[in-house]
PDB file of N, CA and C in Angstrom:
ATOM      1  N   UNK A   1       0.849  -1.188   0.000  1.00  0.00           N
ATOM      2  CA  UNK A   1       0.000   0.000   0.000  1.00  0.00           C
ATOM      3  C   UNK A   1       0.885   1.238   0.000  1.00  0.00           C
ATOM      4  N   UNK A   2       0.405   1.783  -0.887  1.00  0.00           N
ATOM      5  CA  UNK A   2       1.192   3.230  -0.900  1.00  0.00           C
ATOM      6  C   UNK A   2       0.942   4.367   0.167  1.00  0.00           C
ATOM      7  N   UNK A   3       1.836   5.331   0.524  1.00  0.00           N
ATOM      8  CA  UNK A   3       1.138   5.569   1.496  1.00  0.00           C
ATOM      9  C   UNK A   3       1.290   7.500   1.016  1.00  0.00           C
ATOM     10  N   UNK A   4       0.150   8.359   1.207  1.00  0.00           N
ATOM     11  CA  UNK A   4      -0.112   9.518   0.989  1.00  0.00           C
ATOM     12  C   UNK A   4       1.003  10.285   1.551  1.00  0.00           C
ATOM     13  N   UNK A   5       1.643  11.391   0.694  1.00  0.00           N
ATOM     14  CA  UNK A   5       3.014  12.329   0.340  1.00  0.00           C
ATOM     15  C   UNK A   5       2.566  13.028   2.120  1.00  0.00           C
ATOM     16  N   UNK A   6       1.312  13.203   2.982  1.00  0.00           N
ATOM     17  CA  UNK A   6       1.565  13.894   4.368  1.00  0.00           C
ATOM     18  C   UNK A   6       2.297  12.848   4.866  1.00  0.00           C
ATOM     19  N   UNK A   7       2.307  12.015   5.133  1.00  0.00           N
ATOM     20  CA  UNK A   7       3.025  10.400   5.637  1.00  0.00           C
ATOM     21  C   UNK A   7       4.387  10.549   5.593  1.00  0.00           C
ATOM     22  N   UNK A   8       4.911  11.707   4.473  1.00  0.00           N
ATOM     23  CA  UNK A   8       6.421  10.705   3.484  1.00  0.00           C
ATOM     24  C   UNK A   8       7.220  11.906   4.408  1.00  0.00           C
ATOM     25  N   UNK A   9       6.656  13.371   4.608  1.00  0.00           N
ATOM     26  CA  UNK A   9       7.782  14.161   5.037  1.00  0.00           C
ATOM     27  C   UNK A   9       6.874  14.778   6.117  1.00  0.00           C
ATOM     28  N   UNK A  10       8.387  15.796   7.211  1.00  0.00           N
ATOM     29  CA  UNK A  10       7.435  16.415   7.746  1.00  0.00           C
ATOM     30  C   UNK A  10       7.834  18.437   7.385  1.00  0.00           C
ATOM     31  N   UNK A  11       7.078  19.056   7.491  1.00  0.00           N
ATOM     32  CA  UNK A  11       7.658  20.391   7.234  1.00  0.00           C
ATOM     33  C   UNK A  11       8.460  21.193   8.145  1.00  0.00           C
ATOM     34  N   UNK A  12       7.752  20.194  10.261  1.00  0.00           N
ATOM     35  CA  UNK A  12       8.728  20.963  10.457  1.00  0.00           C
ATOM     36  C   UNK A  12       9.211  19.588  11.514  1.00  0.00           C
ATOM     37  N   UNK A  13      10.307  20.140  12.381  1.00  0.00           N
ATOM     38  CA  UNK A  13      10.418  18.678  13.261  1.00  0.00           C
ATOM     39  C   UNK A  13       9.105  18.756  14.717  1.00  0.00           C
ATOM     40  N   UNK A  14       9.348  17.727  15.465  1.00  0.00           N
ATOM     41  CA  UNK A  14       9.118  17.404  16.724  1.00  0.00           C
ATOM     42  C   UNK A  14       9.798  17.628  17.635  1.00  0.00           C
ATOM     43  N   UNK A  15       9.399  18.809  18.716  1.00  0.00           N
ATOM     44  CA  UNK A  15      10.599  19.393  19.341  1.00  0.00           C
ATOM     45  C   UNK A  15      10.508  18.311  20.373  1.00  0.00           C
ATOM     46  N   UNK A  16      11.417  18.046  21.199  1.00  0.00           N
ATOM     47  CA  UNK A  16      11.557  17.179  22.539  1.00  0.00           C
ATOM     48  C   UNK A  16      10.677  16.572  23.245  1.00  0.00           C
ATOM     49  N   UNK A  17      10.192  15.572  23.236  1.00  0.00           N
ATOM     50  CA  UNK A  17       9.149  15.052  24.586  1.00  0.00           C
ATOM     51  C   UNK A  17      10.100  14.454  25.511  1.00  0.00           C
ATOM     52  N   UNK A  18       9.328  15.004  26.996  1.00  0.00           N
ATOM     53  CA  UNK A  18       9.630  13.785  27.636  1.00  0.00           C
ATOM     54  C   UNK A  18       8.950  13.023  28.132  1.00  0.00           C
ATOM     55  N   UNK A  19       8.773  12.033  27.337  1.00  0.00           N
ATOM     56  CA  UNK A  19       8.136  10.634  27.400  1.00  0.00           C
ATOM     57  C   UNK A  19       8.571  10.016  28.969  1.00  0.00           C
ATOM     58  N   UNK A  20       7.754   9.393  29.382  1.00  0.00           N
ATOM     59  CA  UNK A  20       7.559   8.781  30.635  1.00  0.00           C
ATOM     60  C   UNK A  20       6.903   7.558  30.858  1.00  0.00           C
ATOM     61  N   UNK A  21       6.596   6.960  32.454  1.00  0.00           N
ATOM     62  CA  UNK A  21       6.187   5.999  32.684  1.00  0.00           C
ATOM     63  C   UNK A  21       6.526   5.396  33.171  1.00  0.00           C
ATOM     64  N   UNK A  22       6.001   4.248  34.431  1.00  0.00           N
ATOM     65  CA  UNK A  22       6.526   3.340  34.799  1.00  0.00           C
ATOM     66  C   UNK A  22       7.325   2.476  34.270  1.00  0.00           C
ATOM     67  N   UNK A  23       7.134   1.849  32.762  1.00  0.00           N
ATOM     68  CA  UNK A  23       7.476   0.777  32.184  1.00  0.00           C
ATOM     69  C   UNK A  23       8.415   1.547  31.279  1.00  0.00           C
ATOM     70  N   UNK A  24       8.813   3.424  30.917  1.00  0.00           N
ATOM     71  CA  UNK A  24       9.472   3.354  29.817  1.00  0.00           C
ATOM     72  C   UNK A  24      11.330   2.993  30.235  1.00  0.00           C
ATOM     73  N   UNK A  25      11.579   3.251  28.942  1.00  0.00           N
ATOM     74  CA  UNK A  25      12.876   3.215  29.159  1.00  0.00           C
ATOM     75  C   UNK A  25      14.059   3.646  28.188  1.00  0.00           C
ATOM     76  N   UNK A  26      14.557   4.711  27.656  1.00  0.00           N
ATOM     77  CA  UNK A  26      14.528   5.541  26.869  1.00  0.00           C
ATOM     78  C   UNK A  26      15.445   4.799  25.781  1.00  0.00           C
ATOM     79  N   UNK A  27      16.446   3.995  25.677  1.00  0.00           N
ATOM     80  CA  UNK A  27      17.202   3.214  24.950  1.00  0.00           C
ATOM     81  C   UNK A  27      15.608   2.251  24.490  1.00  0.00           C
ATOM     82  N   UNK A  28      15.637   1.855  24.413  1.00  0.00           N
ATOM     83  CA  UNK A  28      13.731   0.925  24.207  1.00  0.00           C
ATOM     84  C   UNK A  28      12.943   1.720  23.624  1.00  0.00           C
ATOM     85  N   UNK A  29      12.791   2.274  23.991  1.00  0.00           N
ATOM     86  CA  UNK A  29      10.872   3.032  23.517  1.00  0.00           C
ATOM     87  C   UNK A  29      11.416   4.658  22.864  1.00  0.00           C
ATOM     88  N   UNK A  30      12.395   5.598  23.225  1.00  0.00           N
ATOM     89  CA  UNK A  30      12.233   6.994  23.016  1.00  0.00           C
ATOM     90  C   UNK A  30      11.982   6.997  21.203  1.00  0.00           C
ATOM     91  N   UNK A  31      12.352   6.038  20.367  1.00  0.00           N
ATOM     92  CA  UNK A  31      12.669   6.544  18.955  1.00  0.00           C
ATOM     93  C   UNK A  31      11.051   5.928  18.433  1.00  0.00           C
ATOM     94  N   UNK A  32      10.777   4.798  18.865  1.00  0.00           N
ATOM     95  CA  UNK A  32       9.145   4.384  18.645  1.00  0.00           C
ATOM     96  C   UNK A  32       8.514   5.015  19.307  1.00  0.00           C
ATOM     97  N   UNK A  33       8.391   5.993  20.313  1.00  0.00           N
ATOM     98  CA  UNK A  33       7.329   6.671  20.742  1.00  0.00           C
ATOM     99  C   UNK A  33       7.107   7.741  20.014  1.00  0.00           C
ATOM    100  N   UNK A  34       8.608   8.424  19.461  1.00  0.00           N
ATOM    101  CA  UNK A  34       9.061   9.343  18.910  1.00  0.00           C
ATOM    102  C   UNK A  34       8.166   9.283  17.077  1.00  0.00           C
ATOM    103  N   UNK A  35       8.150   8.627  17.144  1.00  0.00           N
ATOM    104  CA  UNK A  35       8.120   8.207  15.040  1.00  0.00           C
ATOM    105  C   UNK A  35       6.855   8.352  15.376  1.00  0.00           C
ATOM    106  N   UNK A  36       6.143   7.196  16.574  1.00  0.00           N
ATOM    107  CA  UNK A  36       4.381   7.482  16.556  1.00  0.00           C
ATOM    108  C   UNK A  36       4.106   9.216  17.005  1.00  0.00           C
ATOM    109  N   UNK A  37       4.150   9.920  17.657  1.00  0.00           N
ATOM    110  CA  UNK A  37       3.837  10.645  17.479  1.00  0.00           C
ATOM    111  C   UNK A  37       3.721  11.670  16.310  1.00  0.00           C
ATOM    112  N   UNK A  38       4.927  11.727  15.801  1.00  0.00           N
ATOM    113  CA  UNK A  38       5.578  11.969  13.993  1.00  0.00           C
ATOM    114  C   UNK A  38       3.905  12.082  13.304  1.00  0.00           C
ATOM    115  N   UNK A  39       4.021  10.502  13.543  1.00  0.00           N
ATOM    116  CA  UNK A  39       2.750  10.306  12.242  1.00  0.00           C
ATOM    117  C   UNK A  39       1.150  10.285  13.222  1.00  0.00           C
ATOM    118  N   UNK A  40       1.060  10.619  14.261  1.00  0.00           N
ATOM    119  CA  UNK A  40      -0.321  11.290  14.724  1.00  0.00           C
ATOM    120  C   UNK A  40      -0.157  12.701  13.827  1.00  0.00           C
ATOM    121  N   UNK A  41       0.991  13.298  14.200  1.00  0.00           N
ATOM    122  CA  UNK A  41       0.984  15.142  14.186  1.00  0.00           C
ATOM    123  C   UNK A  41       0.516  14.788  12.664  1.00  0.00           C
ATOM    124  N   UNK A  42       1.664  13.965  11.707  1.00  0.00           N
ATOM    125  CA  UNK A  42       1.331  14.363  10.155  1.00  0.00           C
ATOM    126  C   UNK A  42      -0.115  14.407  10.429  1.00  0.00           C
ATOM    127  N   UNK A  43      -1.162  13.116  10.591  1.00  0.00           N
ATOM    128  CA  UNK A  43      -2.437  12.816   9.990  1.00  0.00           C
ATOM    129  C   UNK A  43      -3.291  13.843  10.628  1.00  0.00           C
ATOM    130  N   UNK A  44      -2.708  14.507  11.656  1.00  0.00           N
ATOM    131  CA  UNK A  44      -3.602  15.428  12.612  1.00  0.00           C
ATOM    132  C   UNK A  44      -3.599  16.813  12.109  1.00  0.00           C
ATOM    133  N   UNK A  45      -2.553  16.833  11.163  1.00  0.00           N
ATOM    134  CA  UNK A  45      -2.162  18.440  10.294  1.00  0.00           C
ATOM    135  C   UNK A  45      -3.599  18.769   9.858  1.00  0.00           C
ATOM    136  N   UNK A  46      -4.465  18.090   9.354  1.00  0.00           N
ATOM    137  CA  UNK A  46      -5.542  18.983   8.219  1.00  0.00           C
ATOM    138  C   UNK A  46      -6.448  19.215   8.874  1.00  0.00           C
ATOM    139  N   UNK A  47      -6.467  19.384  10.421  1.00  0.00           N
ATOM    140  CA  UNK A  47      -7.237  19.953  11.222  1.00  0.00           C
ATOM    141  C   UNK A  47      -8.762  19.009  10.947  1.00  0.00           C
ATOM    142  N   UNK A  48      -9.002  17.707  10.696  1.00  0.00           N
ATOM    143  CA  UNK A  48     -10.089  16.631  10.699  1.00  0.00           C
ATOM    144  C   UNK A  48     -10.200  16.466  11.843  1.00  0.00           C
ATOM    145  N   UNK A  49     -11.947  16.885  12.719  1.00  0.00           N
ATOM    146  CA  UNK A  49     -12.306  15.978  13.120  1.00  0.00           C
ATOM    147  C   UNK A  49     -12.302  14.694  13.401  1.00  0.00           C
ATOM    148  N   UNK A  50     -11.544  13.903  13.771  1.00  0.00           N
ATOM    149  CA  UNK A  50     -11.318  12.465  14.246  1.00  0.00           C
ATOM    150  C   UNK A  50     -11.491  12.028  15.467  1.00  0.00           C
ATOM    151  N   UNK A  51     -11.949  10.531  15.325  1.00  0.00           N
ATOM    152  CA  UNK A  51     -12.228   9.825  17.027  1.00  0.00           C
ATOM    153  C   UNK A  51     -10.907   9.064  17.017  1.00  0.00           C
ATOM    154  N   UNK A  52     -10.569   9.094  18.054  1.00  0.00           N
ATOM    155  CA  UNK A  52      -9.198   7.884  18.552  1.00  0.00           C
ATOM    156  C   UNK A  52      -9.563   6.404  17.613  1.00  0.00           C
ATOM    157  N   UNK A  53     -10.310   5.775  17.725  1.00  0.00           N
ATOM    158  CA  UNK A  53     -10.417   4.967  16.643  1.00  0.00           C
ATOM    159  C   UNK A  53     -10.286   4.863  15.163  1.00  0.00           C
ATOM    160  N   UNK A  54     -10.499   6.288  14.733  1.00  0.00           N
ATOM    161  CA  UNK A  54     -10.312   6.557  13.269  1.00  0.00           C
ATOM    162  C   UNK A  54      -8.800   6.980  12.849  1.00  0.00           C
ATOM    163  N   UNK A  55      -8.318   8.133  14.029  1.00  0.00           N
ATOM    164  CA  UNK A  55      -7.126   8.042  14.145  1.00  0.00           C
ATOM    165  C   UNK A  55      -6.101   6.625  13.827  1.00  0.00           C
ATOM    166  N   UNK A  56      -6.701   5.632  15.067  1.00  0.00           N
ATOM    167  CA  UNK A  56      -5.906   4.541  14.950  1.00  0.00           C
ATOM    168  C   UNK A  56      -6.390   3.588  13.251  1.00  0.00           C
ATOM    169  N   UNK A  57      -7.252   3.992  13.074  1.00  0.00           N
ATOM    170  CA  UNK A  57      -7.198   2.854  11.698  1.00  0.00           C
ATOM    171  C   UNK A  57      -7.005   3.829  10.426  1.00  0.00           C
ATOM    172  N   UNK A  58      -6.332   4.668  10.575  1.00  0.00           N
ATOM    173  CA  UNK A  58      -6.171   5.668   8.898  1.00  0.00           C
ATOM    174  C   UNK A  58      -4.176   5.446   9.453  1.00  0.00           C
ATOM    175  N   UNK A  59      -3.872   5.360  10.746  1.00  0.00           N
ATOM    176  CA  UNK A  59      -2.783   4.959  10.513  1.00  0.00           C
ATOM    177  C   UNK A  59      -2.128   3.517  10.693  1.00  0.00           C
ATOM    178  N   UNK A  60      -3.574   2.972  10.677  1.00  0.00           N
ATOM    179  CA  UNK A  60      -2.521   1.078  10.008  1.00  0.00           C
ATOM    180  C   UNK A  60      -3.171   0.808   8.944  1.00  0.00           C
ATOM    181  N   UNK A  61      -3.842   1.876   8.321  1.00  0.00           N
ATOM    182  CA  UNK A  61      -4.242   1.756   6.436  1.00  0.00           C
ATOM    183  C   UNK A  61      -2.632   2.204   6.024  1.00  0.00           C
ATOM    184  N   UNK A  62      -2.589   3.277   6.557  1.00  0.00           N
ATOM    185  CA  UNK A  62      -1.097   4.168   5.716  1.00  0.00           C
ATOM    186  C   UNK A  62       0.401   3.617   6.822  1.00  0.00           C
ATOM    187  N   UNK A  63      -0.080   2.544   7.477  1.00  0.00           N
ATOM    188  CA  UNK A  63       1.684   2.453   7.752  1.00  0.00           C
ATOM    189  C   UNK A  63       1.413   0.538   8.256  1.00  0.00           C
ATOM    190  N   UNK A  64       0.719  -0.049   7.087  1.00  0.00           N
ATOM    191  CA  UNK A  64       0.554  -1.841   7.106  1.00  0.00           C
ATOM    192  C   UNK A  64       1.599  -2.192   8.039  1.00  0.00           C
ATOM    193  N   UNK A  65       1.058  -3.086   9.086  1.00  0.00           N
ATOM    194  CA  UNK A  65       2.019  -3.966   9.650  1.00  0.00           C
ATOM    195  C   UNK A  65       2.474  -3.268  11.167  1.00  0.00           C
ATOM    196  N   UNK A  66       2.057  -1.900  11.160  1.00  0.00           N
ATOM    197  CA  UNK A  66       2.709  -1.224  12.173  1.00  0.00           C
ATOM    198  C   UNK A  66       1.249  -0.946  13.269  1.00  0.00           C
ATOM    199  N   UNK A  67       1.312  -1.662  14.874  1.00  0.00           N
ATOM    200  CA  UNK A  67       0.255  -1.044  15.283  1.00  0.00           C
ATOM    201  C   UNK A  67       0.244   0.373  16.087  1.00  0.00           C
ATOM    202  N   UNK A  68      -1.083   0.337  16.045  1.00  0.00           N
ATOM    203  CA  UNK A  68      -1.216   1.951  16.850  1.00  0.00           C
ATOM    204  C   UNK A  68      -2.446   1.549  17.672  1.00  0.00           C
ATOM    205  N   UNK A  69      -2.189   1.351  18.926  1.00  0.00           N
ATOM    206  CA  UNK A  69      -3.410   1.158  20.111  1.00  0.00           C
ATOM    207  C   UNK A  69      -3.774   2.258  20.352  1.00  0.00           C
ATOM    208  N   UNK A  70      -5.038   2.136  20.516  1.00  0.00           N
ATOM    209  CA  UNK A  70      -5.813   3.331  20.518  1.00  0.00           C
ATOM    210  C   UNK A  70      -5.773   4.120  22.261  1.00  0.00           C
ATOM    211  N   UNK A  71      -4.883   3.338  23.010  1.00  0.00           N
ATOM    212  CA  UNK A  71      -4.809   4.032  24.172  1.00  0.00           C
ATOM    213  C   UNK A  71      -3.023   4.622  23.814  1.00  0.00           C
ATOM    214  N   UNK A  72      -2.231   4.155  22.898  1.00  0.00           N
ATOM    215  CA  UNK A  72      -1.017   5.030  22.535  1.00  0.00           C
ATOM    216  C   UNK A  72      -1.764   6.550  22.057  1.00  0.00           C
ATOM    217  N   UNK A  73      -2.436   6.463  20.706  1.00  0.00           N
ATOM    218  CA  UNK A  73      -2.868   7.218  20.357  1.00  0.00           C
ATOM    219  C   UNK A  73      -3.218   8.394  21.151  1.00  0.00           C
ATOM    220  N   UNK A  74      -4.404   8.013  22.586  1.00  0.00           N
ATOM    221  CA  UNK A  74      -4.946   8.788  23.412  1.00  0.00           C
ATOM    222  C   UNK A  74      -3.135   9.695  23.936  1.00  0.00           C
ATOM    223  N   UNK A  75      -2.533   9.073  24.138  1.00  0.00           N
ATOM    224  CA  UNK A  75      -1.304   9.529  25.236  1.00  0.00           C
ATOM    225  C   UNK A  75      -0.249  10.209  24.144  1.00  0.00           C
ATOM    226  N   UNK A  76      -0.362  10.252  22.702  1.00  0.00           N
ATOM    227  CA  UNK A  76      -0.337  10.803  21.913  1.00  0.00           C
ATOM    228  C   UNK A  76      -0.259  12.685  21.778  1.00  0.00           C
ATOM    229  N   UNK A  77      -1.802  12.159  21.897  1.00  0.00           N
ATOM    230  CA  UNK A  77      -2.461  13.676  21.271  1.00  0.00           C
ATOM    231  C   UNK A  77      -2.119  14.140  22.889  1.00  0.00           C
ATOM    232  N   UNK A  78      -2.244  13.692  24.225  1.00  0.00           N
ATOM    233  CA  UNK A  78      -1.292  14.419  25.580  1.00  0.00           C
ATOM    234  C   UNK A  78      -0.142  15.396  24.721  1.00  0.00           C
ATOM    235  N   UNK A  79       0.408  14.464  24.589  1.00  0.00           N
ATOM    236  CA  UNK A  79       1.967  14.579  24.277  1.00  0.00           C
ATOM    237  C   UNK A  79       2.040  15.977  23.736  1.00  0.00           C
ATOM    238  N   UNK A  80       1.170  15.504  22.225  1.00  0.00           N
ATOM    239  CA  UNK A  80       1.171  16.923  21.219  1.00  0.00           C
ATOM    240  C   UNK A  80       0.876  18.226  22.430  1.00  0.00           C
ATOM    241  N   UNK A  81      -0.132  18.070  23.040  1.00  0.00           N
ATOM    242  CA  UNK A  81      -0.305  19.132  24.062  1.00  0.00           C
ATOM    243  C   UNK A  81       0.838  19.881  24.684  1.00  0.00           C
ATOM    244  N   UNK A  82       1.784  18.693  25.498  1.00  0.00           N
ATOM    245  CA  UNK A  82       2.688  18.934  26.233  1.00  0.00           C
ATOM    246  C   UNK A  82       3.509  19.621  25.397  1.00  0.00           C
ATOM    247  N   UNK A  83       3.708  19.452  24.241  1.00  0.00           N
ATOM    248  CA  UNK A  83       4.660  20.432  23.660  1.00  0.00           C
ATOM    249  C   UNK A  83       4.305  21.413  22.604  1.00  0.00           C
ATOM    250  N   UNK A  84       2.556  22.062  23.012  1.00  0.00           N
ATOM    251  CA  UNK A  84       2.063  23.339  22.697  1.00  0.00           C
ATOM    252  C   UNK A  84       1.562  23.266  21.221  1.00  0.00           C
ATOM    253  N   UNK A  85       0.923  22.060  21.030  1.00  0.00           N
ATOM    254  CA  UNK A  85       0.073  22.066  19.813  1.00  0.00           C
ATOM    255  C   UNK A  85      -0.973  21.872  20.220  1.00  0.00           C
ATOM    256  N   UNK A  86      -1.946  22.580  19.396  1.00  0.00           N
ATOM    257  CA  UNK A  86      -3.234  22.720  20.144  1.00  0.00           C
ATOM    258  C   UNK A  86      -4.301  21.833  19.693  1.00  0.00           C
ATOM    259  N   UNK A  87      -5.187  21.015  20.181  1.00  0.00           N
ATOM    260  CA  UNK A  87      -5.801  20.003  19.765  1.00  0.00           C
ATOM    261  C   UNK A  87      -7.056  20.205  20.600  1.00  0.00           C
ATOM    262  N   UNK A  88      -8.171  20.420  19.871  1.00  0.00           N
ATOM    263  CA  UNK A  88      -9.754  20.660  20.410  1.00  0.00           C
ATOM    264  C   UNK A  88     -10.054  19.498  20.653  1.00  0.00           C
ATOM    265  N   UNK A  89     -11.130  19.487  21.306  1.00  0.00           N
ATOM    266  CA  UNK A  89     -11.471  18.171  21.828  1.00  0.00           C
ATOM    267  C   UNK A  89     -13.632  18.569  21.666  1.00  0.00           C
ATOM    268  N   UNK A  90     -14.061  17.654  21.336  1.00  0.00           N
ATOM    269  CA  UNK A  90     -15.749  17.812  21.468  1.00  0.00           C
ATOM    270  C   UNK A  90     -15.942  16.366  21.690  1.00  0.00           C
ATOM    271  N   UNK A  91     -17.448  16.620  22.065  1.00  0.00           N
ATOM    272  CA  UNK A  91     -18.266  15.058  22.431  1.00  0.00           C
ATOM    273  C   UNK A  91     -18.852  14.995  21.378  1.00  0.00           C
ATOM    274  N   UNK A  92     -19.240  14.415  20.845  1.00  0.00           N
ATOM    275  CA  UNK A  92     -20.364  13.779  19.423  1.00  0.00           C
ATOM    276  C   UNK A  92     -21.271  12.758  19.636  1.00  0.00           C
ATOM    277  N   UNK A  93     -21.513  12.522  20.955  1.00  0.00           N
ATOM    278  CA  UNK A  93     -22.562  11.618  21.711  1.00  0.00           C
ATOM    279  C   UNK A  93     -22.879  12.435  23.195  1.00  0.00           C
ATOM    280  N   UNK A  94     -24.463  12.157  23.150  1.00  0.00           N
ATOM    281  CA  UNK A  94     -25.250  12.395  24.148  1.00  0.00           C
ATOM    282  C   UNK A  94     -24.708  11.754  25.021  1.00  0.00           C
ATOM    283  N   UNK A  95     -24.211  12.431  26.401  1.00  0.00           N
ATOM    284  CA  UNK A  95     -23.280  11.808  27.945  1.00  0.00           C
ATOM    285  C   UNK A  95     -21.953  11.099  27.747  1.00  0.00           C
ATOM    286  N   UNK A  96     -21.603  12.203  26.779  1.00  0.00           N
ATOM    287  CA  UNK A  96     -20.079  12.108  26.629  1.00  0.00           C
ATOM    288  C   UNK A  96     -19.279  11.205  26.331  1.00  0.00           C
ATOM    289  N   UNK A  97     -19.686  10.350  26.226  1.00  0.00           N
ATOM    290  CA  UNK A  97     -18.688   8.371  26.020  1.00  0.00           C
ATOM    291  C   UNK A  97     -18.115   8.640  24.711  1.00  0.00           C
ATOM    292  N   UNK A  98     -18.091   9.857  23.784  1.00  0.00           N
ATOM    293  CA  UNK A  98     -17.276   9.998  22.666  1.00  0.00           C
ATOM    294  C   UNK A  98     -16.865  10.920  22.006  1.00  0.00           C
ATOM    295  N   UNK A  99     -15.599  11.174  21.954  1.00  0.00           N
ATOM    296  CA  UNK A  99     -15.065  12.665  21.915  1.00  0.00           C
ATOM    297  C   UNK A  99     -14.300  12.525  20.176  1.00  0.00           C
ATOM    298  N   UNK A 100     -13.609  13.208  19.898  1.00  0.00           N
ATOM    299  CA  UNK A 100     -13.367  13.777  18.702  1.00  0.00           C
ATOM    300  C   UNK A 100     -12.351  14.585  18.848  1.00  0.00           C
ATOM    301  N   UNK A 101     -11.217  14.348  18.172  1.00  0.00           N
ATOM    302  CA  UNK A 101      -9.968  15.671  18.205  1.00  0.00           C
ATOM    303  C   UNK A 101      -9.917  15.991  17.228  1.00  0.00           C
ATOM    304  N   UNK A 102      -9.087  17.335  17.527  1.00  0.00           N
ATOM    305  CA  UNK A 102      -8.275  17.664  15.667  1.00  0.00           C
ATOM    306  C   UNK A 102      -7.230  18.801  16.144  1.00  0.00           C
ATOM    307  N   UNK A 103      -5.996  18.674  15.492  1.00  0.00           N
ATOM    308  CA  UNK A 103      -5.305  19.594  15.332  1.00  0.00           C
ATOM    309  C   UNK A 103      -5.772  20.809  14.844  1.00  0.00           C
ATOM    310  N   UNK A 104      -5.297  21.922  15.295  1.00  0.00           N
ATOM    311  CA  UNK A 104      -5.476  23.240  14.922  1.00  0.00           C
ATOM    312  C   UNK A 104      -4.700  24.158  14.712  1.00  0.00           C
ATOM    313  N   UNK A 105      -3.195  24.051  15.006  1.00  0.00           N
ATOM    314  CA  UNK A 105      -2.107  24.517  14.816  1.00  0.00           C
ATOM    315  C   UNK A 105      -1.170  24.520  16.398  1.00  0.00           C
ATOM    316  N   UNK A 106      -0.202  25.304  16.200  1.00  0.00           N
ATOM    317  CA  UNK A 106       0.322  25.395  17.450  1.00  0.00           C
ATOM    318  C   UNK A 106       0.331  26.464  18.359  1.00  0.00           C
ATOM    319  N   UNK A 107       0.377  26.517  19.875  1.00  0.00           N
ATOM    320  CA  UNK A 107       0.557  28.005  20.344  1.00  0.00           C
ATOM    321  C   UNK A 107       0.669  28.732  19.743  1.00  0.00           C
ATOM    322  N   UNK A 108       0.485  29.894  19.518  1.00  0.00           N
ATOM    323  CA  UNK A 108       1.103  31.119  18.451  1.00  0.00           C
ATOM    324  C   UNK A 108       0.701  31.346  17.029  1.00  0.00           C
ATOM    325  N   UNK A 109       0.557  30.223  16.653  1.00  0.00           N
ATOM    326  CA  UNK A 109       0.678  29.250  15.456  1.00  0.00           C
ATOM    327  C   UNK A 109      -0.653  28.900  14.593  1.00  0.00           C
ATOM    328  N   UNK A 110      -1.386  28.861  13.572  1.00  0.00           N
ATOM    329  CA  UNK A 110      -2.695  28.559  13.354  1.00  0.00           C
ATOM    330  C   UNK A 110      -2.792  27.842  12.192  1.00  0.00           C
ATOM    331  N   UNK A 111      -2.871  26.623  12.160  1.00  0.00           N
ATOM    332  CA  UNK A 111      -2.934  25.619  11.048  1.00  0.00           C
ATOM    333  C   UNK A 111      -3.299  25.985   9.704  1.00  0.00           C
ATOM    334  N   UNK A 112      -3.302  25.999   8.404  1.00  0.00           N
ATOM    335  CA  UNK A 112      -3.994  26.095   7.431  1.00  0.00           C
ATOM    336  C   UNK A 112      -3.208  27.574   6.667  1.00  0.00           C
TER     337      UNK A 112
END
């Protein structure tokens, strides 16, 4: 599967996380936590409405073989936060059981 030219580059980098956790361990996990976030931010660029589930299955359409749990995902779009990209959040169900993100640009910064 080929995978769409937002996928292939990015325009700008990913400044520093610091990734955490009981279980991490930065030789192990910093460069795979690192790449997944990469490709949340790409797919999150066009400012779409998305549920964590759609999130997670538009990126194992465009990256076969590679998973993305939808509770990475959730700790994800944190992340993007933590380092001042701004990501809306709404419910799209009556008593809240389902929310919806989207990128919007960054601090300062305004997508589009």
């Amino acid at each position: 599967m080929q995978t769409h030219s937002l996928f292939e580059q990015s325009a700008e980098p990913i400044p520093a996380v610091q990734f955490s956790g009981s279980d991490y361990e930065e030789s192990r996990d910093k460069k795979r936590l690192t790449t997944q976030l990469e490709r949340v931010r790409l797919l999150m660029a066009d400012g779409t409405w998305r549920t964590v589930e759609r999130i997670a299955s538009e990126l194992r359409r465009a990256y076969p073989g590679v998973r993305f749990p939808e509770a990475s995902i959730s700790a994800q779009l944190r992340n993007l936060r933590k380092i001042d990209y701004l990501i809306e959040t709404r419910n799209v169900c009556q008593g809240g059981l389902l929310y919806e993100y989207r990128l919007t640009g960054k601090v300062g910064v305004q997508v589009g």
